[in-house]
Protein backbone atom coordinates (compact mmCIF):
# COMPACT_ATOMS: atom_id res chain seq x y z
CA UNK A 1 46.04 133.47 62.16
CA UNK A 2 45.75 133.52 65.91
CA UNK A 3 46.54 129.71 66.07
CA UNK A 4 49.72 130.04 63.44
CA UNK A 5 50.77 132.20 65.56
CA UNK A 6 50.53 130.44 68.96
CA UNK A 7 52.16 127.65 67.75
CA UNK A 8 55.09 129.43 66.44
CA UNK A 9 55.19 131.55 69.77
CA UNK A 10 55.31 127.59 71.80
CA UNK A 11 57.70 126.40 69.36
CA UNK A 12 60.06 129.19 70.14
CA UNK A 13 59.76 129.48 74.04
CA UNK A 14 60.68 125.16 73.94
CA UNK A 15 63.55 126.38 71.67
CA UNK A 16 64.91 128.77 74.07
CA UNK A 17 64.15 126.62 77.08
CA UNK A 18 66.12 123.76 75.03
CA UNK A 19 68.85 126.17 74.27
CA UNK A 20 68.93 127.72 78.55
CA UNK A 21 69.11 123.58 79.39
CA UNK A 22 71.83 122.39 77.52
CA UNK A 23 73.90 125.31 78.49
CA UNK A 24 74.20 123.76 81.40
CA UNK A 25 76.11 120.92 82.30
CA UNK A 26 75.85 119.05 86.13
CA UNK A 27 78.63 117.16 86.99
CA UNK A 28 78.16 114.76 90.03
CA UNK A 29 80.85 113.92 92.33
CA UNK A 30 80.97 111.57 95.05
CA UNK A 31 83.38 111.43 97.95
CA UNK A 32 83.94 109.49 101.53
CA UNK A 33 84.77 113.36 102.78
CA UNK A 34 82.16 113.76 105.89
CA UNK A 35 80.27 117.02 104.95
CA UNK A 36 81.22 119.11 107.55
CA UNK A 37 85.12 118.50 107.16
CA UNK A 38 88.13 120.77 105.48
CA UNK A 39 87.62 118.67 102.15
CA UNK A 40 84.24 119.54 101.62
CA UNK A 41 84.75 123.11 102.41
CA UNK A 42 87.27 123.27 99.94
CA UNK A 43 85.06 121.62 96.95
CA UNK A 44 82.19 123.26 97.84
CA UNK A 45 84.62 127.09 97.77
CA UNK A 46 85.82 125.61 94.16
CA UNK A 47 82.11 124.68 92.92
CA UNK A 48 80.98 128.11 93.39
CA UNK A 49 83.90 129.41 91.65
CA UNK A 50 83.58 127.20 88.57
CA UNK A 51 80.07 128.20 88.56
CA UNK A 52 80.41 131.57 88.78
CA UNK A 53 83.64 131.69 86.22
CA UNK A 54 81.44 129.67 83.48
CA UNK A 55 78.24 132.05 84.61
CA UNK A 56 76.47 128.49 85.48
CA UNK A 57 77.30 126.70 82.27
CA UNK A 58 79.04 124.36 84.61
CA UNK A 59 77.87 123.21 87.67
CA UNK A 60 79.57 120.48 90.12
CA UNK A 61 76.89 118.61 92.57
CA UNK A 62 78.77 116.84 95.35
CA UNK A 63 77.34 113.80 97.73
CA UNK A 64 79.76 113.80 100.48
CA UNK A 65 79.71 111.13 103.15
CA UNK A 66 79.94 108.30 101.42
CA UNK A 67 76.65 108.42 100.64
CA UNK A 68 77.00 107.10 97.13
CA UNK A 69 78.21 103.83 98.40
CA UNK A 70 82.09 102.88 98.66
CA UNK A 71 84.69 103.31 96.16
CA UNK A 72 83.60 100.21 93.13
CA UNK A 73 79.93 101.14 93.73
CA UNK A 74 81.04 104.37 92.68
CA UNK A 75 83.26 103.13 89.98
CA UNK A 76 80.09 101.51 88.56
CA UNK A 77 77.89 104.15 88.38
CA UNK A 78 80.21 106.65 87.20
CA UNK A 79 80.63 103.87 84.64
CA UNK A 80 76.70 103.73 83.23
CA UNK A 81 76.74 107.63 84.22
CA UNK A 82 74.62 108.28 87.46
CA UNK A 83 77.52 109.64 88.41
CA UNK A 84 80.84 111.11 86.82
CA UNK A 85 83.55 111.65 88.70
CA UNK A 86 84.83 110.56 92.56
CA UNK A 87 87.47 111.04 95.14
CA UNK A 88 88.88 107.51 95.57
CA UNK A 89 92.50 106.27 97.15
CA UNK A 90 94.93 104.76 94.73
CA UNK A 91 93.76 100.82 95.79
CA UNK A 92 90.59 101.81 94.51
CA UNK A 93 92.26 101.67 90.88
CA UNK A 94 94.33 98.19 91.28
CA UNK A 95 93.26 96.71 89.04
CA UNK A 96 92.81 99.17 86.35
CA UNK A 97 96.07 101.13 87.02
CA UNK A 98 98.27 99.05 89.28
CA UNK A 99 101.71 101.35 88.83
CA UNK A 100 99.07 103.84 90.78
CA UNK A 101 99.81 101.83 94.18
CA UNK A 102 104.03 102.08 93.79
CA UNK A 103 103.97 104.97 96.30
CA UNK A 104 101.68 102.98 98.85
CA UNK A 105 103.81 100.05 99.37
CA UNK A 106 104.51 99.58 102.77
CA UNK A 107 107.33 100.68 104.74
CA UNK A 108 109.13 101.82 102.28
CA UNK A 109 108.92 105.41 102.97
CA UNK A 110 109.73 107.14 106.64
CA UNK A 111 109.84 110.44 106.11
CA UNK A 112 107.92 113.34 103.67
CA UNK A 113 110.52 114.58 102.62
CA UNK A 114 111.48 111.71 101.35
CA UNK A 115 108.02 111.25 99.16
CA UNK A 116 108.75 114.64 98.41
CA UNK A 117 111.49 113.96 96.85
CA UNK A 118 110.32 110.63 95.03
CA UNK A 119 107.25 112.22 93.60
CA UNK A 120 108.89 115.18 92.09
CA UNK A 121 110.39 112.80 89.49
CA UNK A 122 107.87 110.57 89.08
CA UNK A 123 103.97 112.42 89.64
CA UNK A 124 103.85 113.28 86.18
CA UNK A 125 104.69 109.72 84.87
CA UNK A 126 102.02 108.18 87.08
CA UNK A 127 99.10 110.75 86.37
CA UNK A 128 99.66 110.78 83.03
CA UNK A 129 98.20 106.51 83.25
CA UNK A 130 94.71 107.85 83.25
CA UNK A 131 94.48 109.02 79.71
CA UNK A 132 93.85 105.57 78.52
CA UNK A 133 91.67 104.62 81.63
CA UNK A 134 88.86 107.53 80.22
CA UNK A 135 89.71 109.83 83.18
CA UNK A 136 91.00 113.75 83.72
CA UNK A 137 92.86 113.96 87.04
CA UNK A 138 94.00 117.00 88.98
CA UNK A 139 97.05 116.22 90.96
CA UNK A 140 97.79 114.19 93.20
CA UNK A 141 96.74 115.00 97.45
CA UNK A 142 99.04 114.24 100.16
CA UNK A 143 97.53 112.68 102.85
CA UNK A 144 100.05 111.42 105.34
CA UNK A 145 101.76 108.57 106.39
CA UNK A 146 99.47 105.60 107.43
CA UNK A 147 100.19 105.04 111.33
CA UNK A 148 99.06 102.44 113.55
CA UNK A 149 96.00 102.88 116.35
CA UNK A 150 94.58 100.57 118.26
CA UNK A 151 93.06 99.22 121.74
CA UNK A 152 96.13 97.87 122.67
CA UNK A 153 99.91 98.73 123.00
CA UNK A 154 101.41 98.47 119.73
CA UNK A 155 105.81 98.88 120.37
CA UNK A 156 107.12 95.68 118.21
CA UNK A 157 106.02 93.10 115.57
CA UNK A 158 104.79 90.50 118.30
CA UNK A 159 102.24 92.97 119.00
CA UNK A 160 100.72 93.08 115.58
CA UNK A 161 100.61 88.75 115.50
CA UNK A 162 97.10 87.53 116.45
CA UNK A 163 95.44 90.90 116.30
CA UNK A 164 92.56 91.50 114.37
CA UNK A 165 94.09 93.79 111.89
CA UNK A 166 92.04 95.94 109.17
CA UNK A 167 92.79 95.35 105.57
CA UNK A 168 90.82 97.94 103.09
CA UNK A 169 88.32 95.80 100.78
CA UNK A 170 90.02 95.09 97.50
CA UNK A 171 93.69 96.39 98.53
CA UNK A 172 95.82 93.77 97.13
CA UNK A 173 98.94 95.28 98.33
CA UNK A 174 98.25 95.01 101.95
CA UNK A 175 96.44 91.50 101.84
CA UNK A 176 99.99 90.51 100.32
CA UNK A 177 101.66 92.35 103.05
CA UNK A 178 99.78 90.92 105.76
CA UNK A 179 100.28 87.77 104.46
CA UNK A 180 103.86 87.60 104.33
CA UNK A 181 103.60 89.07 107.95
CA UNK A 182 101.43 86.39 108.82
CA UNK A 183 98.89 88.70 110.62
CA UNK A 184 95.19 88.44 110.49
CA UNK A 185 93.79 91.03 108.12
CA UNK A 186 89.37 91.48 108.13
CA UNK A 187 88.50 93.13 104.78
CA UNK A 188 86.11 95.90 105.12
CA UNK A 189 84.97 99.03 103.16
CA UNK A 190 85.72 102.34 104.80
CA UNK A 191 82.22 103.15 105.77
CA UNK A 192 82.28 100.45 108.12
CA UNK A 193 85.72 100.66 110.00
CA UNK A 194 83.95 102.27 113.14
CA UNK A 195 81.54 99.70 113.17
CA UNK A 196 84.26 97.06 113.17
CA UNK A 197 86.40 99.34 115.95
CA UNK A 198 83.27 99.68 117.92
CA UNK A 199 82.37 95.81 118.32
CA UNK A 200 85.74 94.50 118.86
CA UNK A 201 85.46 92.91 114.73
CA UNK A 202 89.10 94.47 114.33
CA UNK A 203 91.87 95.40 117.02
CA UNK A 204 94.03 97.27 114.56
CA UNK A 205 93.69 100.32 111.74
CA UNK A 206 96.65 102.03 109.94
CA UNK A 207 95.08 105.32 108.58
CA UNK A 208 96.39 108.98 108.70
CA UNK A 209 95.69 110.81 111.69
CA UNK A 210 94.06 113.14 109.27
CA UNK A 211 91.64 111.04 107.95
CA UNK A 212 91.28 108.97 111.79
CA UNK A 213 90.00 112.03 112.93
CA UNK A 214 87.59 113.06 109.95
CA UNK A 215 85.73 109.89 110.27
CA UNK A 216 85.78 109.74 113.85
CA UNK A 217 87.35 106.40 114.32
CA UNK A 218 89.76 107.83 116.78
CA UNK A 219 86.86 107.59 119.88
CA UNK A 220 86.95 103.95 118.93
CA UNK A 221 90.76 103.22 119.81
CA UNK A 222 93.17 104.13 122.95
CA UNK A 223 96.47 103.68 121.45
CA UNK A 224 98.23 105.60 118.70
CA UNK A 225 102.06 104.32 117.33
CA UNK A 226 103.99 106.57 115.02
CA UNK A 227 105.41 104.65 112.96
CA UNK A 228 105.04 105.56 108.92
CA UNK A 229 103.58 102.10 107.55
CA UNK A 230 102.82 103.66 104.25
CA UNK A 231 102.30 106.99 102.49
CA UNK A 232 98.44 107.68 101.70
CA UNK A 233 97.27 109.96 98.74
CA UNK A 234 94.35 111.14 96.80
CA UNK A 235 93.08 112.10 94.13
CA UNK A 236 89.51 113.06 92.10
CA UNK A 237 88.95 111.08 88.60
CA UNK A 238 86.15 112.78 86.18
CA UNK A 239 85.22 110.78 83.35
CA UNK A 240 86.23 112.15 80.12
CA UNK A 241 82.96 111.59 78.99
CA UNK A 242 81.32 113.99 81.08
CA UNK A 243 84.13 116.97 80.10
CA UNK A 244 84.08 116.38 76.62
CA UNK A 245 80.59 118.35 77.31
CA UNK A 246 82.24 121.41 77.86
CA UNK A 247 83.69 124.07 75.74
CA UNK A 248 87.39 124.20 75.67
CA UNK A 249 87.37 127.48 77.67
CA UNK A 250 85.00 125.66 80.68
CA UNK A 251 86.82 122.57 80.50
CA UNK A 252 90.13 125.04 81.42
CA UNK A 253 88.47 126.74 84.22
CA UNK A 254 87.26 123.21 85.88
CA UNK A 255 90.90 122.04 85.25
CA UNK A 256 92.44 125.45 86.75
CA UNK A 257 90.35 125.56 89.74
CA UNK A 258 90.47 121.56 91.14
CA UNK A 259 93.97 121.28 90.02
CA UNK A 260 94.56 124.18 92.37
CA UNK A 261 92.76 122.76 95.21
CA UNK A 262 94.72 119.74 95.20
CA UNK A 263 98.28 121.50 95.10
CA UNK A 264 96.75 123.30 98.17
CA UNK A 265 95.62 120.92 100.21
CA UNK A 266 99.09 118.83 99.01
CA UNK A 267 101.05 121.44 100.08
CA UNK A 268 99.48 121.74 103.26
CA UNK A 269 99.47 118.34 104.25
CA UNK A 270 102.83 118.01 106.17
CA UNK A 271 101.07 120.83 109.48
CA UNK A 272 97.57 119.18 108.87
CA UNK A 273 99.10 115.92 109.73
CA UNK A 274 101.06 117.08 112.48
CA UNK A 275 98.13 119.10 113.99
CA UNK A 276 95.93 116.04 113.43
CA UNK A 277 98.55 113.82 115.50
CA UNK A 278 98.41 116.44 118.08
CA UNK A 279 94.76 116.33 118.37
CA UNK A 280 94.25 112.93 118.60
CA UNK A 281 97.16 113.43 121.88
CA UNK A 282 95.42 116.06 123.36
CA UNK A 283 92.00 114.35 122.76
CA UNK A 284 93.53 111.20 125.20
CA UNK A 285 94.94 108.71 122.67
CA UNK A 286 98.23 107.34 124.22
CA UNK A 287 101.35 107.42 122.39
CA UNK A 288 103.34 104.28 122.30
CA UNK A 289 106.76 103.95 121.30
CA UNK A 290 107.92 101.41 118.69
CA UNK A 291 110.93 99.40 120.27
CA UNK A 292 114.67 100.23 118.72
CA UNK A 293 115.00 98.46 115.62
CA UNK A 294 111.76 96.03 116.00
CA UNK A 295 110.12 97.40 112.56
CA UNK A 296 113.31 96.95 110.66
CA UNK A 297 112.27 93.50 111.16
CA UNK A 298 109.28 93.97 108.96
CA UNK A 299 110.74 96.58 106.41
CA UNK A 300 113.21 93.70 105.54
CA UNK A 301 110.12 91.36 104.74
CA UNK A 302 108.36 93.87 103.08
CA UNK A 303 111.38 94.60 100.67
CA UNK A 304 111.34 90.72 99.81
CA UNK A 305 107.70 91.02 99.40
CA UNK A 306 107.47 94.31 97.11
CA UNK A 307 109.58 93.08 94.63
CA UNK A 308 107.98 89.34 94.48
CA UNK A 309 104.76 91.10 93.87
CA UNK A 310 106.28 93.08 91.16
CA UNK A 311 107.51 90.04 89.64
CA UNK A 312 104.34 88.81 89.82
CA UNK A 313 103.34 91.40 87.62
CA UNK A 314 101.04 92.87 90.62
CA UNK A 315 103.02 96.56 89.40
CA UNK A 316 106.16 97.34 87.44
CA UNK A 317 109.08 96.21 88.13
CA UNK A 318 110.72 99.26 86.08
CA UNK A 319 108.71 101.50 88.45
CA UNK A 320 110.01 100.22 91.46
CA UNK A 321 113.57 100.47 90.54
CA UNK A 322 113.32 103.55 89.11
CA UNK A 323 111.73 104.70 92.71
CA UNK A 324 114.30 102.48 94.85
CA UNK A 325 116.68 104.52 92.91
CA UNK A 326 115.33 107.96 93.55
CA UNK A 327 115.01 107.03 97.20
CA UNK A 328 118.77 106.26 97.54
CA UNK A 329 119.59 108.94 95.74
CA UNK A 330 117.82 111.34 98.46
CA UNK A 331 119.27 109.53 101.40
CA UNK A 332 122.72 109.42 100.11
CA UNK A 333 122.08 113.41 99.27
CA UNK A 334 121.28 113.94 103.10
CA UNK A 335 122.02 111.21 105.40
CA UNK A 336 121.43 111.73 108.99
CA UNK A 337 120.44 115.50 108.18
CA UNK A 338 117.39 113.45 106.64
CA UNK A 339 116.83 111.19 109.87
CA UNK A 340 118.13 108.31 108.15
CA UNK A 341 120.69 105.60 109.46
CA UNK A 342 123.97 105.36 108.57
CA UNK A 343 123.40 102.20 106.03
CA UNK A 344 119.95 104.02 104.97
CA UNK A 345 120.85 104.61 101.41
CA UNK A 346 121.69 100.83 100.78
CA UNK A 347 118.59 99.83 102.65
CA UNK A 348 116.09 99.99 99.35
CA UNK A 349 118.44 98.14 97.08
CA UNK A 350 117.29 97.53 93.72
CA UNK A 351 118.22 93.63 94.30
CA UNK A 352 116.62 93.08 97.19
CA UNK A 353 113.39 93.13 97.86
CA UNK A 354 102.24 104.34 104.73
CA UNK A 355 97.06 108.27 104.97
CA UNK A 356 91.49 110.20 102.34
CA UNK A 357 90.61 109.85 100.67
């Protein structure tokens, strides 16, 4: 009887061990986010809470740093499931979710309040693309406007030509850009932009101060130009795969508690990129002042260029008119009280035609 009964007593401790296990479910994230900044504090605050709110039936692992590999090596592995979710810039989805990219053309945008504005009507439409795509999103994360640095004066489009300017691997919206600018983009992941700025490989970044500053690649450039080249945003993508784990009532808390972390850090991205521009001042970058009117030069290439790519079927059409449209709309509403020129509101004409992750 003594061995009956061992056995039964082994089969039951595996069956509660089984049981403990798959109450638990591990969700690995990855993220560019150095571990020591604001956006790690933030997802490390909400992990805690999730796992305290599901009493550690869900638990969210994060490798910060980039040390997962850049954004389509993370793509991949989220893919076969070594990992299942990321933080990844809307380029990183072009060719999956191209619409995604409507709100990073560039100069199209030159003030937040104008985004503001546009993405009131039109957040919902654009989130709700990842259904099909496998993913759960949780809002969408303000990072700034894109503005120029670099090692030497930047004030007018002469100074871009025959600079080494940096083009972020696979964004086909600013390859087409630079080309129809006919500057001299060098593709390179993220993780190695200070290498390039370091050994002279590129002359030229566009990133938000925010994000300059969180990877450092502000001590590797002297010159800082405001000038809004195109609005940056982010957002985290989970697979669907790795949710559908959960109960409905975990699933809600995950949702509840990274949704709210993006409409936080969203809404405080206006001071964070002011206070980031400041630093980078205060640190010794010089400011440099764009010459009167020298960029309208390039904002009437780029609106020849946005809408040939969407006629090339690089993103809708229907999407940029409908945005062109909500744009006018704004600057008619408010004019110079918005900073705009007089003949801003016909400026984005449906018939013609910036800031990290």
């Amino acid at each position: 009887m003594r061995n009956p009964m061992a056995k039964l007593l082994a089969i039951l401790a595996l069956m509660v061990g089984t049981a403990a296990t798959a109450q638990t479910t591990q969700i690995k994230i990855a993220t560019l986010a150095p571990e020591n900044s604001q956006w790690m504090s933030e997802f490390r605050a909400g992990a805690k809470e999730i796992r305290e709110r599901t009493e550690g039936r869900v638990q969210l692992k994060f490798y910060s740093g980039g040390v997962q590999g850049n954004e389509s090596k993370v793509l991949r592995k989220i893919q076969i499931g070594q990992l299942h979710g990321g933080t990844f810039a809307p380029t990183d989805f072009q060719k999956r979710f191209p619409d995604l990219n409507i709100y990073g053309l560039p100069f199209v945008f030159k003030t937040a309040d104008e985004v503001a504005y546009v993405r009131g009507f039109m957040d919902e439409k654009l989130a709700s693309g990842f259904d099909k795509l496998g993913f759960d999103t949780f809002g969408f994360a303000s990072g700034g406007f894109a503005i120029v640095m670099s090692n030497t004066p930047v004030s007018s489009y002469d100074d871009l030509k025959g600079k080494k300017v940096w083009l972020p691997e696979g964004d086909l919206i600013s390859y087409e850009a630079m080309k129809a600018l006919q500057l001299s983009p060098v593709a390179l992941p993220m993780t190695d932009v200070l290498t390039g700025l370091q050994t002279g490989l590129i002359d030229i970044v566009a990133i938000p101060p925010v994000v300059a500053l969180a990877l450092q690649w502000h001590t590797k450039v002297k010159f800082v130009t405001q000038l809004p080249v195109l609005y940056a945003m982010g957002f985290m993508a989970i697979s669907d795969r790795a949710l559908a784990k959960l109960s409905a009532d975990d699933r809600q808390v995950v949702d509840d508690v990274l949704t709210r972390i993006y409409a936080t850090v969203d809404d405080a991205s206006a001071a964070d990129s002011e206070n980031a521009l400041d630093a980078l001042l205060n640190v010794g970058l010089e400011n440099v002042e764009p010459r009167d009117g020298e960029f309208e030069k390039i904002r009437a290439i780029m609106r020849e260029n946005n809408r040939d790519m969407a006629e090339r079927g690089m993103f809708s059409t229907e999407l940029l008119d409908e945005m062109q449209q909500h744009l006018r709309d704004y600057r008619e509403k408010n004019g110079e009280a918005a900073g705009m020129s007089s003949d801003s509101s016909t400026e984005e004409s449906g018939t013609a035609s910036i800031g990290s992750r």
